[in-house]
N, C-alpha and C. Protein backbone atom coordinates (compact mmCIF):
# COMPACT_ATOMS: atom_id res chain seq x y z
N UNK A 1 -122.23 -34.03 99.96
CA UNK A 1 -122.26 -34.79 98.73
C UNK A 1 -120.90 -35.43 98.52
N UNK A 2 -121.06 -36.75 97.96
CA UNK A 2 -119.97 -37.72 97.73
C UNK A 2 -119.59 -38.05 96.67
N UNK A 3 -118.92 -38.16 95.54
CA UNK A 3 -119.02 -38.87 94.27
C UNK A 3 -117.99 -38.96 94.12
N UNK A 4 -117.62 -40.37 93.42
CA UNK A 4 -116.36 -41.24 92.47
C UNK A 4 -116.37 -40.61 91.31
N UNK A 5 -115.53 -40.12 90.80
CA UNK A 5 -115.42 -40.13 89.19
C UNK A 5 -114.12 -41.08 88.82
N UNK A 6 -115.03 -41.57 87.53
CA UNK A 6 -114.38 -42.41 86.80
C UNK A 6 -113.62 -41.96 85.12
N UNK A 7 -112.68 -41.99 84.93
CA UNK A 7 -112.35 -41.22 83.59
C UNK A 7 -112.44 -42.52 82.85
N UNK A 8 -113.48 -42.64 81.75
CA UNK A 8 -113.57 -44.13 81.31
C UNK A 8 -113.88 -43.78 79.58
N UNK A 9 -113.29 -44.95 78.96
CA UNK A 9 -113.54 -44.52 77.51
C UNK A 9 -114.89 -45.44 77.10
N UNK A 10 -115.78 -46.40 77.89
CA UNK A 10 -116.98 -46.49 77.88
C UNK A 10 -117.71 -46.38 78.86
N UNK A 11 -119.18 -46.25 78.98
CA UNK A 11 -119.75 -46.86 80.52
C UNK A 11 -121.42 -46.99 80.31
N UNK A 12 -122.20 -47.95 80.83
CA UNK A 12 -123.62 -47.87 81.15
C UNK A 12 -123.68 -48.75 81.94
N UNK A 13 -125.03 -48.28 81.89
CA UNK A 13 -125.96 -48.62 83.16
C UNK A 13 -127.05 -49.27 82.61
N UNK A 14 -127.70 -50.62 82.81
CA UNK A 14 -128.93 -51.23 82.78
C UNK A 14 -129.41 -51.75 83.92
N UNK A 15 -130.81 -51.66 83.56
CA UNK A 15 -131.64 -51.68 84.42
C UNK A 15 -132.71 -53.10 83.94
N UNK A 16 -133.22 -53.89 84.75
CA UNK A 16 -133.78 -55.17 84.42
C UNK A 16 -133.77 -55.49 83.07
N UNK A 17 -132.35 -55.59 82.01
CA UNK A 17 -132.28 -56.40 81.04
C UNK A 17 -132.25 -55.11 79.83
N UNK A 18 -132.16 -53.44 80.22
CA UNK A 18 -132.41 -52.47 79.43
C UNK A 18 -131.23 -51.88 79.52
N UNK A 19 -130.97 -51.34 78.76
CA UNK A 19 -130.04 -50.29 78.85
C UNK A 19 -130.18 -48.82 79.49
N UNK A 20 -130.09 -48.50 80.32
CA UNK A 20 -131.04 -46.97 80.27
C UNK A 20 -130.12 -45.59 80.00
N UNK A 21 -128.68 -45.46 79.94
CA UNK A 21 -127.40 -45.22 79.85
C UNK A 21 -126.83 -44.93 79.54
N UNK A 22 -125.39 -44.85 78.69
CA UNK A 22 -124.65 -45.13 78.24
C UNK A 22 -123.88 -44.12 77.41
N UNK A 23 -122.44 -44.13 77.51
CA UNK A 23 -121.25 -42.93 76.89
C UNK A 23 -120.15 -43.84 76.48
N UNK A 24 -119.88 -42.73 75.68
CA UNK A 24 -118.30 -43.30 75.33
C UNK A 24 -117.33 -42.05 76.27
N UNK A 25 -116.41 -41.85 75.85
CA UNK A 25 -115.50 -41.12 76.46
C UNK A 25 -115.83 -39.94 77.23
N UNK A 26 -115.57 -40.14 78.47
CA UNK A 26 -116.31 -39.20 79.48
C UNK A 26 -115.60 -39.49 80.69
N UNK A 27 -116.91 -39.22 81.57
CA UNK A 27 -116.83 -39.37 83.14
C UNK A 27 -117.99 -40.14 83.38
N UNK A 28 -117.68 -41.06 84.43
CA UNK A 28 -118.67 -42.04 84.64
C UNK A 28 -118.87 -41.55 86.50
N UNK A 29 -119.80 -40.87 86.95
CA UNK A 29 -120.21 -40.48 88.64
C UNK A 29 -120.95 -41.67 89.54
N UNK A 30 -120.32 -41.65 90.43
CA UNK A 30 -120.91 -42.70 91.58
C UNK A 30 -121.75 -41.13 92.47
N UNK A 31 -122.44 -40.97 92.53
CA UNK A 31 -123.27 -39.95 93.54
C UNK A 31 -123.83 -39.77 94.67
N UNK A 32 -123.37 -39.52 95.60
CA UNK A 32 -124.49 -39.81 96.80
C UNK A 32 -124.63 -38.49 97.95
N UNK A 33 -125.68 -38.69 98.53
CA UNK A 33 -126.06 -37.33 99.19
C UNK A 33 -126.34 -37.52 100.68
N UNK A 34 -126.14 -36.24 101.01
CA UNK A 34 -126.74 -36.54 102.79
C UNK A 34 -127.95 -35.14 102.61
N UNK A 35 -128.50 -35.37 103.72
CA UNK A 35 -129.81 -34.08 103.95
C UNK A 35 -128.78 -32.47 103.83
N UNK A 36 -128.33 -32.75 104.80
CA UNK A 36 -127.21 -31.79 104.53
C UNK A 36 -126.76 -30.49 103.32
N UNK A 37 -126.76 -31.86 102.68
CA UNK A 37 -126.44 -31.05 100.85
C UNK A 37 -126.84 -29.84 100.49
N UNK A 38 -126.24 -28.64 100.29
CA UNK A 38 -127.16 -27.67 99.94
C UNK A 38 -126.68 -27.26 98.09
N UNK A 39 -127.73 -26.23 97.81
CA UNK A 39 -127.44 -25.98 96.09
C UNK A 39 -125.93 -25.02 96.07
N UNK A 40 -125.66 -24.87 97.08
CA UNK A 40 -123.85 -24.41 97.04
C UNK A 40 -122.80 -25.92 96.88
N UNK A 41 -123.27 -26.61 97.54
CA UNK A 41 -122.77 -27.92 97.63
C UNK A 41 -122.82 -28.39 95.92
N UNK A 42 -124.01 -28.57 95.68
CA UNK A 42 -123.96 -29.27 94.76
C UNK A 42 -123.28 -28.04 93.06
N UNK A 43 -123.42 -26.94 93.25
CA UNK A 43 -122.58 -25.88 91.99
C UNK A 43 -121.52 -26.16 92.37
N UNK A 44 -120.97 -26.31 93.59
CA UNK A 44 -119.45 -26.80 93.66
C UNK A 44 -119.27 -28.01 92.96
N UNK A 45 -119.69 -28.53 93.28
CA UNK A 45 -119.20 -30.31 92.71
C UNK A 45 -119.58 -30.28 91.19
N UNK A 46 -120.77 -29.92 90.78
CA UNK A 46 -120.80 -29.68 89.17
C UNK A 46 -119.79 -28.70 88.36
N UNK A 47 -119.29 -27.61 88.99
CA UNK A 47 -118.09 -27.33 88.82
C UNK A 47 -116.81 -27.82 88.78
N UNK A 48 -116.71 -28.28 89.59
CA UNK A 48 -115.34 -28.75 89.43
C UNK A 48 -115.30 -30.62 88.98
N UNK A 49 -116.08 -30.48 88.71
CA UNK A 49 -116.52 -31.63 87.69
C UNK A 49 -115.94 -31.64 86.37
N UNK A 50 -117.01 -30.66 85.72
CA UNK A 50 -116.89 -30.52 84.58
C UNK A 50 -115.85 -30.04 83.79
N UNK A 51 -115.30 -29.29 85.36
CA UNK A 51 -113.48 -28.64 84.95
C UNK A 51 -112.10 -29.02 85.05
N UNK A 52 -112.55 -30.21 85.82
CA UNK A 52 -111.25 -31.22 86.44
C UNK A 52 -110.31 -31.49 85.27
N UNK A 53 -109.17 -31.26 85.20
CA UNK A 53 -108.33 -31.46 83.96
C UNK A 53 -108.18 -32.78 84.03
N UNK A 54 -108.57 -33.92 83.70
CA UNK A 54 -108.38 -35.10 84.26
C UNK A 54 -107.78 -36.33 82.91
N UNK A 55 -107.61 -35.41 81.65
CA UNK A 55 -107.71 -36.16 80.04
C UNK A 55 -106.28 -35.52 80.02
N UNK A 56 -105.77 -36.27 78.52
CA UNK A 56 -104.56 -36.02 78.15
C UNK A 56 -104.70 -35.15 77.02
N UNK A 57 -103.61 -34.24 77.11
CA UNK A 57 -103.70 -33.55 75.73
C UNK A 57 -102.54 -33.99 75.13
N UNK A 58 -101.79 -33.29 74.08
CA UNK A 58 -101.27 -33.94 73.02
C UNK A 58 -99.97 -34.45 73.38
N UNK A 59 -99.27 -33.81 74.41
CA UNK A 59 -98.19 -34.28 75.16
C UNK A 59 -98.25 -35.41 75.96
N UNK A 60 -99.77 -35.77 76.31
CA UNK A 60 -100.25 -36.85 77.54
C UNK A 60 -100.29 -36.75 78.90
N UNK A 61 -99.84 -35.26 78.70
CA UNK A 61 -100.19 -34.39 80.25
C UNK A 61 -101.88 -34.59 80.67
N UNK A 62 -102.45 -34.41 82.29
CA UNK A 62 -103.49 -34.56 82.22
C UNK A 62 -103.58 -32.85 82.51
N UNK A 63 -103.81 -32.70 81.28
CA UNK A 63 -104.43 -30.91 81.21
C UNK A 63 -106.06 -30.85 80.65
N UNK A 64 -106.53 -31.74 80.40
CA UNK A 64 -107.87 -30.82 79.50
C UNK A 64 -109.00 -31.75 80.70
N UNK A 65 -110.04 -31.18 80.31
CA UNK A 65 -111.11 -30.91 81.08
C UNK A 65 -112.28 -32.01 80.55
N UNK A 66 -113.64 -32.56 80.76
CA UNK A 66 -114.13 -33.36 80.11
C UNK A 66 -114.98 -32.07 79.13
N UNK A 67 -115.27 -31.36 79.29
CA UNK A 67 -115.52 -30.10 78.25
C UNK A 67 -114.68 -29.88 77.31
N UNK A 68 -113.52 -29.77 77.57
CA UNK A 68 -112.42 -29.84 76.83
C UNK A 68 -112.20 -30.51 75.53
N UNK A 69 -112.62 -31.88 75.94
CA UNK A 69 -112.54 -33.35 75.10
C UNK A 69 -113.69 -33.71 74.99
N UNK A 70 -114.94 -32.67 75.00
CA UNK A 70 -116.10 -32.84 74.48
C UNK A 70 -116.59 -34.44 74.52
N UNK A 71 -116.11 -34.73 76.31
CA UNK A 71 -116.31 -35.83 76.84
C UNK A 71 -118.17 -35.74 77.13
N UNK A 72 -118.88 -37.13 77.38
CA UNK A 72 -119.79 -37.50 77.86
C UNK A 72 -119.86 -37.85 79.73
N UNK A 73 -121.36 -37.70 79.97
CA UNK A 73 -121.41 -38.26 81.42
C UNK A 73 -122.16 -38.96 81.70
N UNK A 74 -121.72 -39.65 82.86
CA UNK A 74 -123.17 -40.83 83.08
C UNK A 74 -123.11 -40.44 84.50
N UNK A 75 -124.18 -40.10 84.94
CA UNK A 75 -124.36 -40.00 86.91
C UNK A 75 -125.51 -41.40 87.44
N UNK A 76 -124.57 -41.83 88.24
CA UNK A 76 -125.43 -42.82 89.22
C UNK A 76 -125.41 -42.81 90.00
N UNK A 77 -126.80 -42.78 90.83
CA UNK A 77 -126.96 -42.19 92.32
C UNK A 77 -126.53 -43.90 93.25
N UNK A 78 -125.84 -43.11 94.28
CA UNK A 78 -125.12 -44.23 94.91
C UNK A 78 -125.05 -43.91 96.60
N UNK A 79 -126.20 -44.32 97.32
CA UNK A 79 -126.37 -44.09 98.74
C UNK A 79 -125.15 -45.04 99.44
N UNK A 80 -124.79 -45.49 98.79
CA UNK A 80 -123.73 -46.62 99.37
C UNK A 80 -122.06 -46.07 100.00
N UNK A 81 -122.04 -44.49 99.44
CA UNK A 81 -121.05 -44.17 99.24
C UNK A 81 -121.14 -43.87 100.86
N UNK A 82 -121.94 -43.56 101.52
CA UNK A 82 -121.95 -42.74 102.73
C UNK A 82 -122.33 -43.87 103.77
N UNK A 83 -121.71 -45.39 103.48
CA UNK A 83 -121.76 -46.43 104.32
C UNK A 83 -120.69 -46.23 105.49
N UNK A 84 -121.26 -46.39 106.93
CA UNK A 84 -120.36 -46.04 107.84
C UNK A 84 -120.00 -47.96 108.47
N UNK A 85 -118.94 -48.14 108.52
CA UNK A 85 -118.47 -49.57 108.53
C UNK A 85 -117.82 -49.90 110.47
N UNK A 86 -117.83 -48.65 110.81
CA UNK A 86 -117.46 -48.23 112.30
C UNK A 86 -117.65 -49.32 112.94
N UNK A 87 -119.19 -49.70 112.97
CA UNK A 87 -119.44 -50.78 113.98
C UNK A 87 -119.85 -51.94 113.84
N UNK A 88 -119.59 -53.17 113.92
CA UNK A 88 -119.54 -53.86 113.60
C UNK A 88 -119.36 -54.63 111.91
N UNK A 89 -119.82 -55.43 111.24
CA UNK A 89 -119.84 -55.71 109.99
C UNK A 89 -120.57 -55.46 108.89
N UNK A 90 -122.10 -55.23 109.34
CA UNK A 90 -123.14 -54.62 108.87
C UNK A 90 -122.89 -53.24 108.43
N UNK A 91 -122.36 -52.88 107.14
CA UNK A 91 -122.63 -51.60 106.90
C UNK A 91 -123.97 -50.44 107.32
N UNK A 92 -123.96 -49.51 107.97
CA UNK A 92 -124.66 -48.31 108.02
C UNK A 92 -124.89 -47.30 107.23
N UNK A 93 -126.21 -47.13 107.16
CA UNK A 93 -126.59 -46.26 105.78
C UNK A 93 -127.20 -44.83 106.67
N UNK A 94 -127.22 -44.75 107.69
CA UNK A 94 -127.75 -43.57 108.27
C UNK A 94 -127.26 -42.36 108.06
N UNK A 95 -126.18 -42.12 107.34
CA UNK A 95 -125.37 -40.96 107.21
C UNK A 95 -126.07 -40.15 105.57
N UNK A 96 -126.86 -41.63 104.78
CA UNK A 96 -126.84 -41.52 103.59
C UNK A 96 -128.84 -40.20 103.62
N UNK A 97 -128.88 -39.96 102.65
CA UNK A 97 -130.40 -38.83 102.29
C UNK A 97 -131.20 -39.85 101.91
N UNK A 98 -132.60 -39.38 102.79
CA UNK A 98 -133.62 -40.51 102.65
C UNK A 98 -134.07 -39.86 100.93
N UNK A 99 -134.69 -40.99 100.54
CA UNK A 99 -134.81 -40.57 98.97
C UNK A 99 -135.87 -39.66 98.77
N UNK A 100 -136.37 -38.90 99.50
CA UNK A 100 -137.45 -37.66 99.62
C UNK A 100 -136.50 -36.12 99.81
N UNK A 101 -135.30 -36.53 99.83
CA UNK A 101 -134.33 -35.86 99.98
C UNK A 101 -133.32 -35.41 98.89
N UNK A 102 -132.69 -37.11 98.75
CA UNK A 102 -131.88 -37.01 97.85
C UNK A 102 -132.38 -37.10 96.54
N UNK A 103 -133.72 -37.36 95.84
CA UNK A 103 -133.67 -37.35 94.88
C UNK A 103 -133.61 -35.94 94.38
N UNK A 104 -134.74 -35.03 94.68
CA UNK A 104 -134.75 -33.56 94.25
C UNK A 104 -132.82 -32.98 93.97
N UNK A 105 -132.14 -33.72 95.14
CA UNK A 105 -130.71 -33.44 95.06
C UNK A 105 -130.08 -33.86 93.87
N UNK A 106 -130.32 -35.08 93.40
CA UNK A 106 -129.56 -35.62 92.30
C UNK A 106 -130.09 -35.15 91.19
N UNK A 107 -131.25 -34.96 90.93
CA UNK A 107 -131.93 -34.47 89.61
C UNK A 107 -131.69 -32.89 89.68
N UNK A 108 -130.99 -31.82 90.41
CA UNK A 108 -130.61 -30.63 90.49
C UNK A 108 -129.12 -30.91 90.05
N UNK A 109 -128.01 -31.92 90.66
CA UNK A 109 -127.02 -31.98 90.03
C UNK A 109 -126.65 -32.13 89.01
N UNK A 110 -128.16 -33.34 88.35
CA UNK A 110 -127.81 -33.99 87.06
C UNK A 110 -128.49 -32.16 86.28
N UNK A 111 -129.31 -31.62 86.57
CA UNK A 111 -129.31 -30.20 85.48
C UNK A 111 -127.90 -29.46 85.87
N UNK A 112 -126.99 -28.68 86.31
CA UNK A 112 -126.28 -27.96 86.88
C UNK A 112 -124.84 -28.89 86.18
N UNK A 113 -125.06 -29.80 85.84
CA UNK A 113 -123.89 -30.98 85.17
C UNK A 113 -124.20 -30.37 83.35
N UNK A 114 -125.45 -30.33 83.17
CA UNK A 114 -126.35 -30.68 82.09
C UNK A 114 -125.86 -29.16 81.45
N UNK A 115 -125.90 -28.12 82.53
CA UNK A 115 -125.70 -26.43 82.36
C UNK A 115 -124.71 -26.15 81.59
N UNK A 116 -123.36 -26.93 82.28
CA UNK A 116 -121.82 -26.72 82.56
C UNK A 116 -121.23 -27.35 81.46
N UNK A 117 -121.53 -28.83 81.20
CA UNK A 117 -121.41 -29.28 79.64
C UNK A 117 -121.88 -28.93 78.89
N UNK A 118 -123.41 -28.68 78.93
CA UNK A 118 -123.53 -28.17 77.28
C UNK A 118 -124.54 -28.93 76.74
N UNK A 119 -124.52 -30.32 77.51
CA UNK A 119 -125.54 -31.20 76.82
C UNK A 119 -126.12 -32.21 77.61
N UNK A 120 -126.73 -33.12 77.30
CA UNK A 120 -127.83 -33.87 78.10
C UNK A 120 -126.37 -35.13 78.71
N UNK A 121 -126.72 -34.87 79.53
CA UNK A 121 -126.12 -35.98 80.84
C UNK A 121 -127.11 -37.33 81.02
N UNK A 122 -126.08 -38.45 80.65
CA UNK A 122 -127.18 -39.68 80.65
C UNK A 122 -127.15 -39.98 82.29
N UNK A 123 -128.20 -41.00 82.92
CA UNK A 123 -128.45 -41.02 83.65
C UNK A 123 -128.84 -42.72 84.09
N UNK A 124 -128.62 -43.08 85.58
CA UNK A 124 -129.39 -44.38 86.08
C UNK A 124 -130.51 -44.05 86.30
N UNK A 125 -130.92 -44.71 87.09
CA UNK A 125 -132.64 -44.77 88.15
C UNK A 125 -132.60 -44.94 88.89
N UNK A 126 -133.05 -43.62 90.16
CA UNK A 126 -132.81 -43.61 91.24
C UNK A 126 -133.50 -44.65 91.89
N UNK A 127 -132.33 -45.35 93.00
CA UNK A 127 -133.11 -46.42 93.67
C UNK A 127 -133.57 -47.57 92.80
N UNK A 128 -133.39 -48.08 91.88
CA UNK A 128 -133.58 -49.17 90.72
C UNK A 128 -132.24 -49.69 91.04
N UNK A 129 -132.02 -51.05 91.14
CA UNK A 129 -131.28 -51.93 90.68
C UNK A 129 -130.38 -52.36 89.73
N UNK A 130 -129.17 -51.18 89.53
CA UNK A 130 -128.74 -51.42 88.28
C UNK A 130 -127.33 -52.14 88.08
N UNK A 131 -127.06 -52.74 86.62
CA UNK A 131 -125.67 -53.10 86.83
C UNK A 131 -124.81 -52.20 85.58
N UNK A 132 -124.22 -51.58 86.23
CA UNK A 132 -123.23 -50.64 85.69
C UNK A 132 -121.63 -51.22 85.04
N UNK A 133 -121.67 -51.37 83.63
CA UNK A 133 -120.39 -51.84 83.33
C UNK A 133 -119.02 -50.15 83.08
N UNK A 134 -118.08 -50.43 82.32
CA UNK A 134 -117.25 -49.28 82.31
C UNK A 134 -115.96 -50.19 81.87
N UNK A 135 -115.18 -49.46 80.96
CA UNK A 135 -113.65 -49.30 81.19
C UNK A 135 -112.99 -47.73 81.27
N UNK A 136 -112.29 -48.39 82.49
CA UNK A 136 -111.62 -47.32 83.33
C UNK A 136 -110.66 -46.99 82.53
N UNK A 137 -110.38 -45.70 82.08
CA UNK A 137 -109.33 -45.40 81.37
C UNK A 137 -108.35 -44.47 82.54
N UNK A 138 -106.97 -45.28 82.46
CA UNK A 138 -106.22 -45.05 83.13
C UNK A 138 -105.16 -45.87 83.73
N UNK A 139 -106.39 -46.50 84.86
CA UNK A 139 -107.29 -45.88 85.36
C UNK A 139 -107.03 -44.77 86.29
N UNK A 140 -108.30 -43.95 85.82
CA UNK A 140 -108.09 -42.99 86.52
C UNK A 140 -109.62 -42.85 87.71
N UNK A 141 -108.75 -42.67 88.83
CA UNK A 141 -110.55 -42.71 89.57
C UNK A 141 -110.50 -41.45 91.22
N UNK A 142 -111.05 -40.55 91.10
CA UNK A 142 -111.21 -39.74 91.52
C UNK A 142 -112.34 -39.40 93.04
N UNK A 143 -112.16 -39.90 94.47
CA UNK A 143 -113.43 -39.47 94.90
C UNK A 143 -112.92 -38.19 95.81
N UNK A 144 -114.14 -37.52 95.66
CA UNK A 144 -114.46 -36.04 96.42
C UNK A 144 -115.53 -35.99 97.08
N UNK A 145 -115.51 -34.87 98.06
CA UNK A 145 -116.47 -34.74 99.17
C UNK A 145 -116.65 -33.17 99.50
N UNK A 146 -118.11 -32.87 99.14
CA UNK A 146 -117.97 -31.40 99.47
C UNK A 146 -118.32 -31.40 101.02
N UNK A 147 -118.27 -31.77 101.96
CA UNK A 147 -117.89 -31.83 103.44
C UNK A 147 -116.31 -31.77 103.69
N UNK A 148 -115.60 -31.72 102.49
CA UNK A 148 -113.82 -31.72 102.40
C UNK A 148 -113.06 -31.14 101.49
N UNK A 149 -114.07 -29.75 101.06
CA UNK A 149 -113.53 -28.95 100.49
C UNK A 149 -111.70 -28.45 100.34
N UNK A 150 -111.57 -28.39 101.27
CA UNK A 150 -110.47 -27.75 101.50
C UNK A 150 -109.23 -29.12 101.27
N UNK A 151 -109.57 -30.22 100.92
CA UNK A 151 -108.57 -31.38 100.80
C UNK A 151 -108.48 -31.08 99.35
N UNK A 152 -109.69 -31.26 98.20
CA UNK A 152 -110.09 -31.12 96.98
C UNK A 152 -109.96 -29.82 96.67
């Protein structure tokens, strides 16, 4: 599993002309999965998600947590993340979870996110077409890989 976090003081997601989306001060997730992924994989990453000190507290240190600052989330599933660019110009998506795969994956992260905060985690549509706006507060932008534990 792959995901961007974004520390943003807005963000959504619409979908053909809708909103489907949308937070104020939070974390905004780029998501993406391989077959691979297991439910250790993914309690890791919802963990240290939800715990990442990544906000300022009163000094402007980044000490508090998006729990902390009783921040919001938005997760969007993003097969794109696991584009392999190796050969030639044509990005490769073979690395990425066919969606018989990854969805059961993302809708287990988005509960296990849902656990850890406290409250309902907004969400895109998997595989829908969306355009995702945001301001990046920071900016601050974060990607991790639980295949790279030990870097994170």
């Amino acid at each position: 599993m792959r995901i961007v976090i974004q520390r943003v003081t807005q963000a959504s997601v619409e979908i053909e002309g809708s909103i489907k989306g949308q937070i104020g001060t939070g974390l905004l997730l780029l998501a993406g999965f391989t077959a691979e992924d297991t439910e250790e994989d993914l309690k890791w990453m919802a963990g240290k998600v939800t715990q990442l000190r990544i906000f300022s507290d009163a000094d402007g240190k980044m000490n508090l947590s998006v729990q902390d600052v009783q921040g919001d989330m938005l997760v969007i599933s993003q097969f794109t993340l696991y584009a392999s660019t190796k050969k030639g110009n044509r990005p490769s998506y073979i690395n990425a979870a066919a969606p018989a795969i990854a969805i059961p994956l993302y809708e287990r992260f988005i509960a296990l996110l849902e656990t850890a905060l406290g409250k309902k985690v907004q969400t895109g549509e998997f595989g829908a077409d969306m355009k995702v706006s945001l301001l990046n507060d920071g900016p601050v932008t974060i990607v991790m890989d639980t295949q790279q534990k030990d870097i994170f």
